[in-house]
PDB file of N, CA and C in Angstrom:
ATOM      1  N   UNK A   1      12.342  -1.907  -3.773  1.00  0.00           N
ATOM      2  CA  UNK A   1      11.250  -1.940  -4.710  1.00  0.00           C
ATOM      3  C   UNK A   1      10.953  -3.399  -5.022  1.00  0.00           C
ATOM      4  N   UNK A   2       9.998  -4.288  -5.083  1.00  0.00           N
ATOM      5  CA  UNK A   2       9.082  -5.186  -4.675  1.00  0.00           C
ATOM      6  C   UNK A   2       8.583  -5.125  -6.589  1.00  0.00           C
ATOM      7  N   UNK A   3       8.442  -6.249  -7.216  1.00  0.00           N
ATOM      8  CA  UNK A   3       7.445  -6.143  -8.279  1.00  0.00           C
ATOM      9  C   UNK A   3       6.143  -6.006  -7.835  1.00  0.00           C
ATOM     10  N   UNK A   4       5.136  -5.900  -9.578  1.00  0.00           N
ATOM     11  CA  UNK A   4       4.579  -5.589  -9.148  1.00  0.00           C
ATOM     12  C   UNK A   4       3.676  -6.417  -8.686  1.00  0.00           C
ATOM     13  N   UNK A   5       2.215  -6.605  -8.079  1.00  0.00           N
ATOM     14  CA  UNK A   5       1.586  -7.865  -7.016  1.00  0.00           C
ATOM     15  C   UNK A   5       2.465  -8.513  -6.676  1.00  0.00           C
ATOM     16  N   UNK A   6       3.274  -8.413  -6.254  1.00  0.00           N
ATOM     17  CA  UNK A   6       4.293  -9.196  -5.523  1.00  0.00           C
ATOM     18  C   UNK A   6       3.542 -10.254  -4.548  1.00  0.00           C
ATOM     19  N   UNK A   7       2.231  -9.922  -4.057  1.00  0.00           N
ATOM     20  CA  UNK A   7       1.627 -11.007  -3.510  1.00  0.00           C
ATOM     21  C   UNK A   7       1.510 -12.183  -4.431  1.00  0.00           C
ATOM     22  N   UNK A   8       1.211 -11.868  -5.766  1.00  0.00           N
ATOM     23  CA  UNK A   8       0.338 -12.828  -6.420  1.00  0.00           C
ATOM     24  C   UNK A   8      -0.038 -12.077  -7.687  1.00  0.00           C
ATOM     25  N   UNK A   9      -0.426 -12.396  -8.728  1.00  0.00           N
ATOM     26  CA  UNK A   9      -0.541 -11.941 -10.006  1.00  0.00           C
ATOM     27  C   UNK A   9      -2.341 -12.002 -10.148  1.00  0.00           C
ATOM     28  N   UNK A  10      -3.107 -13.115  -9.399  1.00  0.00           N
ATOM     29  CA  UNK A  10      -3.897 -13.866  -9.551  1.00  0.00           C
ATOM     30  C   UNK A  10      -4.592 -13.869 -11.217  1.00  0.00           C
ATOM     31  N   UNK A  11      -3.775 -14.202 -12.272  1.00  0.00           N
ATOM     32  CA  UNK A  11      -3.958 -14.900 -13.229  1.00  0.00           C
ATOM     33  C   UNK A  11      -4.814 -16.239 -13.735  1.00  0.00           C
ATOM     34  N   UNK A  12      -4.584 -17.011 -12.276  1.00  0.00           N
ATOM     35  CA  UNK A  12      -4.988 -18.606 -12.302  1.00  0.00           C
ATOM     36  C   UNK A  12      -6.028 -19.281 -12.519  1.00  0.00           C
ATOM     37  N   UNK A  13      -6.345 -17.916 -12.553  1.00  0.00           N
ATOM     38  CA  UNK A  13      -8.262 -18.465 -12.382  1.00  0.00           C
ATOM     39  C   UNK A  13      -8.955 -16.902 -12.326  1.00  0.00           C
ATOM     40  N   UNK A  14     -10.612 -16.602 -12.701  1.00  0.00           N
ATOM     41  CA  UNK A  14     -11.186 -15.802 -12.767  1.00  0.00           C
ATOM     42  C   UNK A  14     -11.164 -14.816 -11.403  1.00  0.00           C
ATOM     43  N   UNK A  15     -10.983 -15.946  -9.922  1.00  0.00           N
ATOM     44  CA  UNK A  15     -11.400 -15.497  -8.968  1.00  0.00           C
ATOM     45  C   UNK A  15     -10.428 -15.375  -8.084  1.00  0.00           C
ATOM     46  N   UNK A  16      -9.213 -15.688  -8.110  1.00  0.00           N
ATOM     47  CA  UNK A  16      -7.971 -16.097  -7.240  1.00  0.00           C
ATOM     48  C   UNK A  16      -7.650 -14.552  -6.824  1.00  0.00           C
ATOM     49  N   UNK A  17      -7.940 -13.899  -7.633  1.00  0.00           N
ATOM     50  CA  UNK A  17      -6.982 -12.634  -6.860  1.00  0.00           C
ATOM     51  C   UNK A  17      -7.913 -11.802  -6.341  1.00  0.00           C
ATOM     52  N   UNK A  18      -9.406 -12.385  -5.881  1.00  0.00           N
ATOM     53  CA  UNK A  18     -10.168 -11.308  -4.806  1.00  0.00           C
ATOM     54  C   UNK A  18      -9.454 -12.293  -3.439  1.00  0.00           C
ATOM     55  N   UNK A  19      -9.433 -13.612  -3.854  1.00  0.00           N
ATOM     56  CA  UNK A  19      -8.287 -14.249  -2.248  1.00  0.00           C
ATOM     57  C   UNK A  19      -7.239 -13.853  -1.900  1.00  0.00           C
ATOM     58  N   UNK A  20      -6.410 -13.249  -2.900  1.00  0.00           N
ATOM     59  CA  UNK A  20      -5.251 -12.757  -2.246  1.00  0.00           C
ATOM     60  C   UNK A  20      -5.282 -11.745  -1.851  1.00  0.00           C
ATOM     61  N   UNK A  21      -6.031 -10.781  -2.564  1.00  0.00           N
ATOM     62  CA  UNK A  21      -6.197  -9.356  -1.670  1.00  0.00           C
ATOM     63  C   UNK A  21      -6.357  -8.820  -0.441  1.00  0.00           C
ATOM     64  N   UNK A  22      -5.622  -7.857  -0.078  1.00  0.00           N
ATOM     65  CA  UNK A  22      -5.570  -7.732   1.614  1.00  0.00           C
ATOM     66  C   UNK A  22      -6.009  -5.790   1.513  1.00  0.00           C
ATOM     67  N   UNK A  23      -6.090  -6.062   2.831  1.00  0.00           N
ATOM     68  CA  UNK A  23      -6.270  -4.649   3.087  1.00  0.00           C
ATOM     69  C   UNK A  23      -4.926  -3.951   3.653  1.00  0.00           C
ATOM     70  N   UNK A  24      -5.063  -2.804   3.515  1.00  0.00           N
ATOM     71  CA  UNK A  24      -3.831  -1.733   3.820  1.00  0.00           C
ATOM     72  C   UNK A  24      -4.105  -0.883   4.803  1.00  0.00           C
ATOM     73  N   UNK A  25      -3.604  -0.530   5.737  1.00  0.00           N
ATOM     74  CA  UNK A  25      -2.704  -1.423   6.545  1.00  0.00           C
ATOM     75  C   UNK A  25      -3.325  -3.078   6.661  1.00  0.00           C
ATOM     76  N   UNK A  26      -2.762  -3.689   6.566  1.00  0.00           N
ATOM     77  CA  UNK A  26      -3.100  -5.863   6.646  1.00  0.00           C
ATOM     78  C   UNK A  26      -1.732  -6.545   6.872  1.00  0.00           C
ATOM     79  N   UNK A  27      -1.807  -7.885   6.905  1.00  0.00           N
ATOM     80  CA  UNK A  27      -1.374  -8.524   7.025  1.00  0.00           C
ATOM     81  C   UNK A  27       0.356  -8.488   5.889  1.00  0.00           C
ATOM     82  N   UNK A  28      -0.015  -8.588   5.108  1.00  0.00           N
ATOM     83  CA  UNK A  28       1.123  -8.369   3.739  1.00  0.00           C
ATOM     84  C   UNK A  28       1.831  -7.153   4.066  1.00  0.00           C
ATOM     85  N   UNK A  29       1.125  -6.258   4.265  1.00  0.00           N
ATOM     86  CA  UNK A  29       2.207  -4.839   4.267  1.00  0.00           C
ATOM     87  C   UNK A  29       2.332  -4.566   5.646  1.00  0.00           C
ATOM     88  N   UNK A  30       1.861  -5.230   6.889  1.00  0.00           N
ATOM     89  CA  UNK A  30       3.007  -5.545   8.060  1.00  0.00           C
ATOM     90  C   UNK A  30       3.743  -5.927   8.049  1.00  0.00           C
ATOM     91  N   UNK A  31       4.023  -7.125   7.169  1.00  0.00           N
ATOM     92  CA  UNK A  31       5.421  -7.469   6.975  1.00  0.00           C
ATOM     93  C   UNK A  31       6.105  -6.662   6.514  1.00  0.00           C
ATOM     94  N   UNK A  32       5.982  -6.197   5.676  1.00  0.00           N
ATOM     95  CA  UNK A  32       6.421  -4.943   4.865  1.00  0.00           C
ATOM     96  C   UNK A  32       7.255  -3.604   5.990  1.00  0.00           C
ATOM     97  N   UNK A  33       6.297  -3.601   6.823  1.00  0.00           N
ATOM     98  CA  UNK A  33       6.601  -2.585   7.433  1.00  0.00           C
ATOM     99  C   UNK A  33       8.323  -3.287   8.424  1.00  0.00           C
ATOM    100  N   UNK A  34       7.727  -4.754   9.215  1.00  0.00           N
ATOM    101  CA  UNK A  34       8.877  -4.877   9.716  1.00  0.00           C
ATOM    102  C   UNK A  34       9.957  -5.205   9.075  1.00  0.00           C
ATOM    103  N   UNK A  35      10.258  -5.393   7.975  1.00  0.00           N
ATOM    104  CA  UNK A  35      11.247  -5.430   7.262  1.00  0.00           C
ATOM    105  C   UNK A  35      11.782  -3.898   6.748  1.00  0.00           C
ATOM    106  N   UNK A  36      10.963  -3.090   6.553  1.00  0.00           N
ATOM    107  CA  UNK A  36      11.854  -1.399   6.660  1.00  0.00           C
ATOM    108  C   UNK A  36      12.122  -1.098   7.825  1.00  0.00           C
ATOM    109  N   UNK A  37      11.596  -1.259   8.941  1.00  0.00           N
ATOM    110  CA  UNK A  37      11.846  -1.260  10.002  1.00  0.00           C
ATOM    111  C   UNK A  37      13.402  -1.750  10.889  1.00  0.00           C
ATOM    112  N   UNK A  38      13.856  -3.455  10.419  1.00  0.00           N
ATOM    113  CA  UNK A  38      14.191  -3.890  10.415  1.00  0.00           C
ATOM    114  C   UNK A  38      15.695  -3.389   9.673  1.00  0.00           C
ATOM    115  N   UNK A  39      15.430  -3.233   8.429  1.00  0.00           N
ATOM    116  CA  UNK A  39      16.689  -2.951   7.376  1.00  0.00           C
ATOM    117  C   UNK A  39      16.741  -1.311   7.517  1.00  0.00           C
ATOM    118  N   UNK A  40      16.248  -0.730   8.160  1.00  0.00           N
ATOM    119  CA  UNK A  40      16.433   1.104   8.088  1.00  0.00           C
ATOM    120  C   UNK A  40      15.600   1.617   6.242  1.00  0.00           C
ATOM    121  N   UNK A  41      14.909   1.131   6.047  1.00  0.00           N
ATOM    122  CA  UNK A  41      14.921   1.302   4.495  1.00  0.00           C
ATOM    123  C   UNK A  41      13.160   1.791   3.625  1.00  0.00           C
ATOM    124  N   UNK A  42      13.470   2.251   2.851  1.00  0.00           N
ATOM    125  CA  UNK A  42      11.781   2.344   2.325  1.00  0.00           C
ATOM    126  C   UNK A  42      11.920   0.947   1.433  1.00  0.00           C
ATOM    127  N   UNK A  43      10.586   0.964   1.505  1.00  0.00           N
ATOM    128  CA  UNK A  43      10.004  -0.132   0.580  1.00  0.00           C
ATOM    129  C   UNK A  43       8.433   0.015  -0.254  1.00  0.00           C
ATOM    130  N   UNK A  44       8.525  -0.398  -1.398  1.00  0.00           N
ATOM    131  CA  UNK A  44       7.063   0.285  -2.009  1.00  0.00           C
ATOM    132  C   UNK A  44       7.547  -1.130  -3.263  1.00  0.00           C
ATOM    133  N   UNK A  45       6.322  -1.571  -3.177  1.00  0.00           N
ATOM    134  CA  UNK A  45       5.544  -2.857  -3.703  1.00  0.00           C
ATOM    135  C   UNK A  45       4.419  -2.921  -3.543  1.00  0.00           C
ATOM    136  N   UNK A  46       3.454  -3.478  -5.078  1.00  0.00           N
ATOM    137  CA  UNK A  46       2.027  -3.010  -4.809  1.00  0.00           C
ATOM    138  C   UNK A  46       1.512  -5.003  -4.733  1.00  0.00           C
ATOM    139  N   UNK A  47       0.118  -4.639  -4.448  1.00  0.00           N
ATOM    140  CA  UNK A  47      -0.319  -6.059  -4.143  1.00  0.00           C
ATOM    141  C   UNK A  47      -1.596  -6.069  -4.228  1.00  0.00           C
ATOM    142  N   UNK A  48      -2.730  -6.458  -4.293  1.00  0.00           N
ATOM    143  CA  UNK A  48      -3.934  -6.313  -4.662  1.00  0.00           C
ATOM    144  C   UNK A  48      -4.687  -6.102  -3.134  1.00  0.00           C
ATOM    145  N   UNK A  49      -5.434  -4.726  -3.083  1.00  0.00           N
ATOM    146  CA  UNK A  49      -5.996  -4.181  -2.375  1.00  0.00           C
ATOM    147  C   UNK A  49      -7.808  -4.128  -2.124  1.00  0.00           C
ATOM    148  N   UNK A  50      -8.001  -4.920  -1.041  1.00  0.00           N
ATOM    149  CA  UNK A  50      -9.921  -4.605  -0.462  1.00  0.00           C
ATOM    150  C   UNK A  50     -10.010  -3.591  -0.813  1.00  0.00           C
ATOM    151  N   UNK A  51     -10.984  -3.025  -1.757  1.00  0.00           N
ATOM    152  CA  UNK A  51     -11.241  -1.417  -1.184  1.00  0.00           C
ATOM    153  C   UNK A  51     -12.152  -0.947   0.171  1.00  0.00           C
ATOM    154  N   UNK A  52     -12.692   0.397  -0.013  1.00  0.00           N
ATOM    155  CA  UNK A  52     -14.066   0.538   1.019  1.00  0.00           C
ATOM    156  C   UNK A  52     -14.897  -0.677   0.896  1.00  0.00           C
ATOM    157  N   UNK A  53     -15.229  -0.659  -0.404  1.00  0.00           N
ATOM    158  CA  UNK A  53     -16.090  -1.965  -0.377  1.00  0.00           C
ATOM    159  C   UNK A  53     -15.287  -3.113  -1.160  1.00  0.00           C
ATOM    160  N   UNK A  54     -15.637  -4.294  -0.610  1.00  0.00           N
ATOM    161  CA  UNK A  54     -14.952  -5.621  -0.283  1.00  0.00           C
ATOM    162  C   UNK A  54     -15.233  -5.996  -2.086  1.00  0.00           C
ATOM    163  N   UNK A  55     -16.413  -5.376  -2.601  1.00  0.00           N
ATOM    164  CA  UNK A  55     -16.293  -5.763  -3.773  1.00  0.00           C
ATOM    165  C   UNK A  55     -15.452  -4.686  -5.195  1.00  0.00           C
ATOM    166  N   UNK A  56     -14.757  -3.950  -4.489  1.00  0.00           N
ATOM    167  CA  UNK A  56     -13.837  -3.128  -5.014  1.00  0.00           C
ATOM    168  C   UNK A  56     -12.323  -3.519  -4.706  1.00  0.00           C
ATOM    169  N   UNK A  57     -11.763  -4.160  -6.179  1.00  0.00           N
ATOM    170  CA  UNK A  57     -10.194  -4.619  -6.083  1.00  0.00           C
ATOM    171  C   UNK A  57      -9.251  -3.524  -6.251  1.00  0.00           C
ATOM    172  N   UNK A  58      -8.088  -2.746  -5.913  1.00  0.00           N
ATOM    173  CA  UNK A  58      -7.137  -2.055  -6.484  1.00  0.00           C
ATOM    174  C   UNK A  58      -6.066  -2.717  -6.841  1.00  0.00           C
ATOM    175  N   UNK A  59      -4.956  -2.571  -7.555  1.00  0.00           N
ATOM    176  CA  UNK A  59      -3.311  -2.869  -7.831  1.00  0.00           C
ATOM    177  C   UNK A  59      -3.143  -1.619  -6.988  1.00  0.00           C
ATOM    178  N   UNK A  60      -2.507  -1.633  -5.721  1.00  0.00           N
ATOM    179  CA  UNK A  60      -2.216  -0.505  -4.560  1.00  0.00           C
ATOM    180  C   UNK A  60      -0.539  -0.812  -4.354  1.00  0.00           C
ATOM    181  N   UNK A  61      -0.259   0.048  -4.456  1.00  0.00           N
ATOM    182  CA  UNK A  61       1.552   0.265  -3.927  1.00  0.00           C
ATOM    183  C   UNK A  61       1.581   0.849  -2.638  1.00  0.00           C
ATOM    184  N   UNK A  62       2.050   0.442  -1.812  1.00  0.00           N
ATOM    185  CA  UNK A  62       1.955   1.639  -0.294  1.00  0.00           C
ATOM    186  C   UNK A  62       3.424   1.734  -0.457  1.00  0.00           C
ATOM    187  N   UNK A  63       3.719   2.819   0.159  1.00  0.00           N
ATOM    188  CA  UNK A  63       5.015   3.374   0.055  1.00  0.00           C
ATOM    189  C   UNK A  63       5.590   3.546   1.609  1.00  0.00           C
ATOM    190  N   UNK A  64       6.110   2.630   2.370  1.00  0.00           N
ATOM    191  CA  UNK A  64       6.808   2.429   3.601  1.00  0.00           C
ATOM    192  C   UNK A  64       7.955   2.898   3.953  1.00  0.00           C
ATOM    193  N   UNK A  65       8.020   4.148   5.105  1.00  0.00           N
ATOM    194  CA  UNK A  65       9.330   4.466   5.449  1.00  0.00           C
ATOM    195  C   UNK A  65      10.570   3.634   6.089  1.00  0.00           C
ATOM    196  N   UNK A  66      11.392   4.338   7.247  1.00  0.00           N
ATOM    197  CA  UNK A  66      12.467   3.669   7.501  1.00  0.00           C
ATOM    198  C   UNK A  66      11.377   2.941   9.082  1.00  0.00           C
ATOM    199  N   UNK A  67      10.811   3.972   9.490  1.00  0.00           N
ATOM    200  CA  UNK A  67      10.481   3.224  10.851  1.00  0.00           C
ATOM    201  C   UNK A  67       9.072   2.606  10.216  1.00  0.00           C
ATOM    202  N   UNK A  68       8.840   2.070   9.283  1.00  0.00           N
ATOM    203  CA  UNK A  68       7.921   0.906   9.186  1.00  0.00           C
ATOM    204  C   UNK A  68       6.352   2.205   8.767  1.00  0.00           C
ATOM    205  N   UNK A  69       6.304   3.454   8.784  1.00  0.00           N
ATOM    206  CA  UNK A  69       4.930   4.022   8.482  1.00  0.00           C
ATOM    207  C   UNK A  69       4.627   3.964   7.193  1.00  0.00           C
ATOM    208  N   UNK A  70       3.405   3.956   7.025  1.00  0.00           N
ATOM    209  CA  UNK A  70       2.755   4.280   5.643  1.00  0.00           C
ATOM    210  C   UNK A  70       2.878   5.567   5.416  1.00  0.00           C
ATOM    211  N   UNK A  71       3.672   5.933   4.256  1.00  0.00           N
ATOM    212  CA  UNK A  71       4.157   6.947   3.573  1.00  0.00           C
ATOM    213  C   UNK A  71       3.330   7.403   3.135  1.00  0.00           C
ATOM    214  N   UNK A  72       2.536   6.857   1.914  1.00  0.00           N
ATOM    215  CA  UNK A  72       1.490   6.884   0.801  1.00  0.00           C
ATOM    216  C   UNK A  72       1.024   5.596   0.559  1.00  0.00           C
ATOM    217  N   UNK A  73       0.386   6.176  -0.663  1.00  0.00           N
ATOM    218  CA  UNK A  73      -0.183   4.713  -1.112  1.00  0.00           C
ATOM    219  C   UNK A  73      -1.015   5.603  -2.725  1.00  0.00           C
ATOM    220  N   UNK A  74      -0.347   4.313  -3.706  1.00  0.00           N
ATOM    221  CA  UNK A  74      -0.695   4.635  -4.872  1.00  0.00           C
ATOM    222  C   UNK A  74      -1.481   3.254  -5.719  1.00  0.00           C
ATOM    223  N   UNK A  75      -2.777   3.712  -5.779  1.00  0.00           N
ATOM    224  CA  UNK A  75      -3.855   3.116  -6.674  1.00  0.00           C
ATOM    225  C   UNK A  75      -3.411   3.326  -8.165  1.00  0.00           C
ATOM    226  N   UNK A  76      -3.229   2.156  -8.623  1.00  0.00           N
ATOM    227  CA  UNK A  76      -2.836   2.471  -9.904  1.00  0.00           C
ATOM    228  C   UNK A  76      -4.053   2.671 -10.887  1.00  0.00           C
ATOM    229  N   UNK A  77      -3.779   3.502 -11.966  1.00  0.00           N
ATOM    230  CA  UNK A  77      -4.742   4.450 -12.782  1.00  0.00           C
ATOM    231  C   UNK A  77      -4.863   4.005 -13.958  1.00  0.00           C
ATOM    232  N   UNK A  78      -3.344   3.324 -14.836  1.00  0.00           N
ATOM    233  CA  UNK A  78      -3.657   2.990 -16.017  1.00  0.00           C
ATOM    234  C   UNK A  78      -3.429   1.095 -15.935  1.00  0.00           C
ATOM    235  N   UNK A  79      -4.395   0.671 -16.065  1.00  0.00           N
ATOM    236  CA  UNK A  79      -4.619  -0.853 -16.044  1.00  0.00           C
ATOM    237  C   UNK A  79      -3.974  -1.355 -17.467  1.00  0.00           C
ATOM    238  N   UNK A  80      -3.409  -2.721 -17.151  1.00  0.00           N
ATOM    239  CA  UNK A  80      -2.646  -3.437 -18.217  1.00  0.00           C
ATOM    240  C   UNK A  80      -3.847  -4.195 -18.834  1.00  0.00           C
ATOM    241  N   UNK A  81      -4.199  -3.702 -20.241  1.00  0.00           N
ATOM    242  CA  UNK A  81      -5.124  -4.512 -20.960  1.00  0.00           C
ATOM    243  C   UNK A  81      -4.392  -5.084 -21.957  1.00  0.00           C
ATOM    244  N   UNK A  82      -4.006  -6.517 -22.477  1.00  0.00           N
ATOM    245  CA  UNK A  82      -3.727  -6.677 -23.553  1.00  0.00           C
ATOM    246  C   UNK A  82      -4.220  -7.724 -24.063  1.00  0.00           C
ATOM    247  N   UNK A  83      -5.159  -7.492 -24.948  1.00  0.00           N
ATOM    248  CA  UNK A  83      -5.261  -8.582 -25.681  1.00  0.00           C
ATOM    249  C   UNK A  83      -5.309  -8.797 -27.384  1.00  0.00           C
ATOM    250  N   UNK A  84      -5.216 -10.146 -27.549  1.00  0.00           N
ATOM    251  CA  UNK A  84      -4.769 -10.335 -29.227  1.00  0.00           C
ATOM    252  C   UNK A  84      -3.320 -10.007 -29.387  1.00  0.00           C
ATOM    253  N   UNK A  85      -2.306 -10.032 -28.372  1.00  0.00           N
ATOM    254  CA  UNK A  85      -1.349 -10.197 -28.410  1.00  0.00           C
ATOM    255  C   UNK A  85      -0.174 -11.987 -28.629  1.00  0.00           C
ATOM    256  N   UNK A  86       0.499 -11.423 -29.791  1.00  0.00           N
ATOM    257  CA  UNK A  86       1.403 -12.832 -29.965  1.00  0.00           C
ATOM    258  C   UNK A  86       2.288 -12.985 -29.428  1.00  0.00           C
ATOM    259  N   UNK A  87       2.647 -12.384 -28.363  1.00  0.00           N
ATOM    260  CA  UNK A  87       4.020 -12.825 -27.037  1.00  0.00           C
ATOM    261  C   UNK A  87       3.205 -13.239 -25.742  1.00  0.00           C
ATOM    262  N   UNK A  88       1.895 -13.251 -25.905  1.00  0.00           N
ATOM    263  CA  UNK A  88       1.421 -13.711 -24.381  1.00  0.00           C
ATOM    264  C   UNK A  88       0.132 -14.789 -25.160  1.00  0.00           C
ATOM    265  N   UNK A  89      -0.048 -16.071 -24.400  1.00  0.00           N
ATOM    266  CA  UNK A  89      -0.292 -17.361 -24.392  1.00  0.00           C
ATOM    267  C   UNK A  89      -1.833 -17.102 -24.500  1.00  0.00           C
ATOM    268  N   UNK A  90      -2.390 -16.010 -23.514  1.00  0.00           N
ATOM    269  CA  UNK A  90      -3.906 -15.599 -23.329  1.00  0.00           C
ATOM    270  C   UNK A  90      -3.717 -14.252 -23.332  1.00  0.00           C
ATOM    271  N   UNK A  91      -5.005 -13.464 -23.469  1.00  0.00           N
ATOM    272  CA  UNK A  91      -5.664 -12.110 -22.909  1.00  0.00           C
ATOM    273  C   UNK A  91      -5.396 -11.849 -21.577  1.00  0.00           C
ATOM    274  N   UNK A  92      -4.308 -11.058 -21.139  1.00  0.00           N
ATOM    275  CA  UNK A  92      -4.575 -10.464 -20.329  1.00  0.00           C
ATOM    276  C   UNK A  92      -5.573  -8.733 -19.682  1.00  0.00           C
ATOM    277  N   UNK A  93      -6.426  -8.567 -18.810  1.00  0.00           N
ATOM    278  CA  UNK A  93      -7.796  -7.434 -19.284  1.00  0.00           C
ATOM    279  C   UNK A  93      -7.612  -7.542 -17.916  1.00  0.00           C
ATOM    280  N   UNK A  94      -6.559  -6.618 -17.022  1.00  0.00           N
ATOM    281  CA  UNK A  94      -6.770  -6.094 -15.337  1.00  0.00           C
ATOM    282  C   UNK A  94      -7.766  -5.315 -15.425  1.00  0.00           C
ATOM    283  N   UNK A  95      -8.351  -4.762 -16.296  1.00  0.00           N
ATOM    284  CA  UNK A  95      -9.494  -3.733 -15.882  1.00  0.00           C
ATOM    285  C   UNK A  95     -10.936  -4.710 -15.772  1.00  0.00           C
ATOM    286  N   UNK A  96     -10.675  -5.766 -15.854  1.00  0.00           N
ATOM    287  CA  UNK A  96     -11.773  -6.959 -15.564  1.00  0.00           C
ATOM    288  C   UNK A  96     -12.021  -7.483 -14.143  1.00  0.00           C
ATOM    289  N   UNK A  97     -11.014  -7.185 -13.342  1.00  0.00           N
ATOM    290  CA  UNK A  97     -10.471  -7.616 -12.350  1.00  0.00           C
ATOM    291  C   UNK A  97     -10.344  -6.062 -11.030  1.00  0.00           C
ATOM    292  N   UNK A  98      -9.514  -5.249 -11.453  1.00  0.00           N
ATOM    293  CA  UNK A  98      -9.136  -4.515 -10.350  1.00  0.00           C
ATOM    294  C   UNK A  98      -9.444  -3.065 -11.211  1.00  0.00           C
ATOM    295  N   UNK A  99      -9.782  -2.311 -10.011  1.00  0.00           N
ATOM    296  CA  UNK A  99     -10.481  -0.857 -10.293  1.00  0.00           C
ATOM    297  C   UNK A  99      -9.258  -0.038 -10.354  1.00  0.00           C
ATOM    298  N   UNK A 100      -9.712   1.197 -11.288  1.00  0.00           N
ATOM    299  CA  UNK A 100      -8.092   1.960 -11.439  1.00  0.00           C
ATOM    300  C   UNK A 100      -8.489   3.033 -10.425  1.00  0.00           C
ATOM    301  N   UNK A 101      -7.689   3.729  -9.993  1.00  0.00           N
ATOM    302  CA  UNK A 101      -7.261   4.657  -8.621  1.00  0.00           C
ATOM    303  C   UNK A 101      -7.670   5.990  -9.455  1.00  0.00           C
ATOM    304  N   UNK A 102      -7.614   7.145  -8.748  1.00  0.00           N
ATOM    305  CA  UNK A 102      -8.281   8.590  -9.784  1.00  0.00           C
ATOM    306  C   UNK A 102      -7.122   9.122  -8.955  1.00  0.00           C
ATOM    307  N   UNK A 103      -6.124   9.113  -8.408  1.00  0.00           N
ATOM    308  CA  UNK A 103      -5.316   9.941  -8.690  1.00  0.00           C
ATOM    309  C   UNK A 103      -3.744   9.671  -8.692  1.00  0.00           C
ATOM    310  N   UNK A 104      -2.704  10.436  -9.420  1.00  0.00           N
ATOM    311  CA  UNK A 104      -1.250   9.975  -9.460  1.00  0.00           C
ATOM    312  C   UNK A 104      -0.746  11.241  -8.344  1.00  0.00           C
ATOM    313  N   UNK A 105      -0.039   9.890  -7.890  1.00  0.00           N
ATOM    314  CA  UNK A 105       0.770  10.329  -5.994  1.00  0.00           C
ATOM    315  C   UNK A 105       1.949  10.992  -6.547  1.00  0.00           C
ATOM    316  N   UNK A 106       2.789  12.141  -6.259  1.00  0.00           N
ATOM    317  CA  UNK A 106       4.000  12.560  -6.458  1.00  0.00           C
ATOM    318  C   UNK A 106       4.549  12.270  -4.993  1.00  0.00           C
TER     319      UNK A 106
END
């Protein structure tokens, strides 16, 4: 298990995390794959996901077996909004950023 964007948080800036975003199957979760592959093992870590359309972001978890397949894949549904909070420096508002998923994967 992988935190979560384990690619990247893209915090840094307004626009940083439509750059890090990859598509699924992509580049990021090939690696992914040869490393379950590799170790006999599942692996599920989410990372910011292209959607259909390029202007649609997800927080996406794919869920990777032992021989490296895509298991699933879970769009996350409830987005971290917080703001006016006194333990964090700024507003954090993912629903500004990345689209929530319509359904929970069992």
């Amino acid at each position: 298990m992988l935190p979560e964007v384990w690619t990247g948080t893209g915090f840094s800036s307004a626009e940083v995390y439509k750059e890090i975003a990859d598509t699924i199957p992509g580049p990021s979760v090939e690696r992914l794959q040869e490393k379950a592959r590799e170790h006999d093992m599942y692996v599920v870590g989410s990372l910011y996901e292209i959607g259909e359309k390029p202007s649609v972001i997800y927080n996406t978890a794919p869920v990777i077996g032992p021989s490296g397949e895509i298991l699933s894949k879970y769009r996350k549904t409830h987005l971290f909004d917080a703001s006016g909070r006194k333990d964090l420096p700024q507003a954090v508002m993912e629903s500004e950023k990345v689209t929530p998923g319509a359904q929970l994967q069992v």
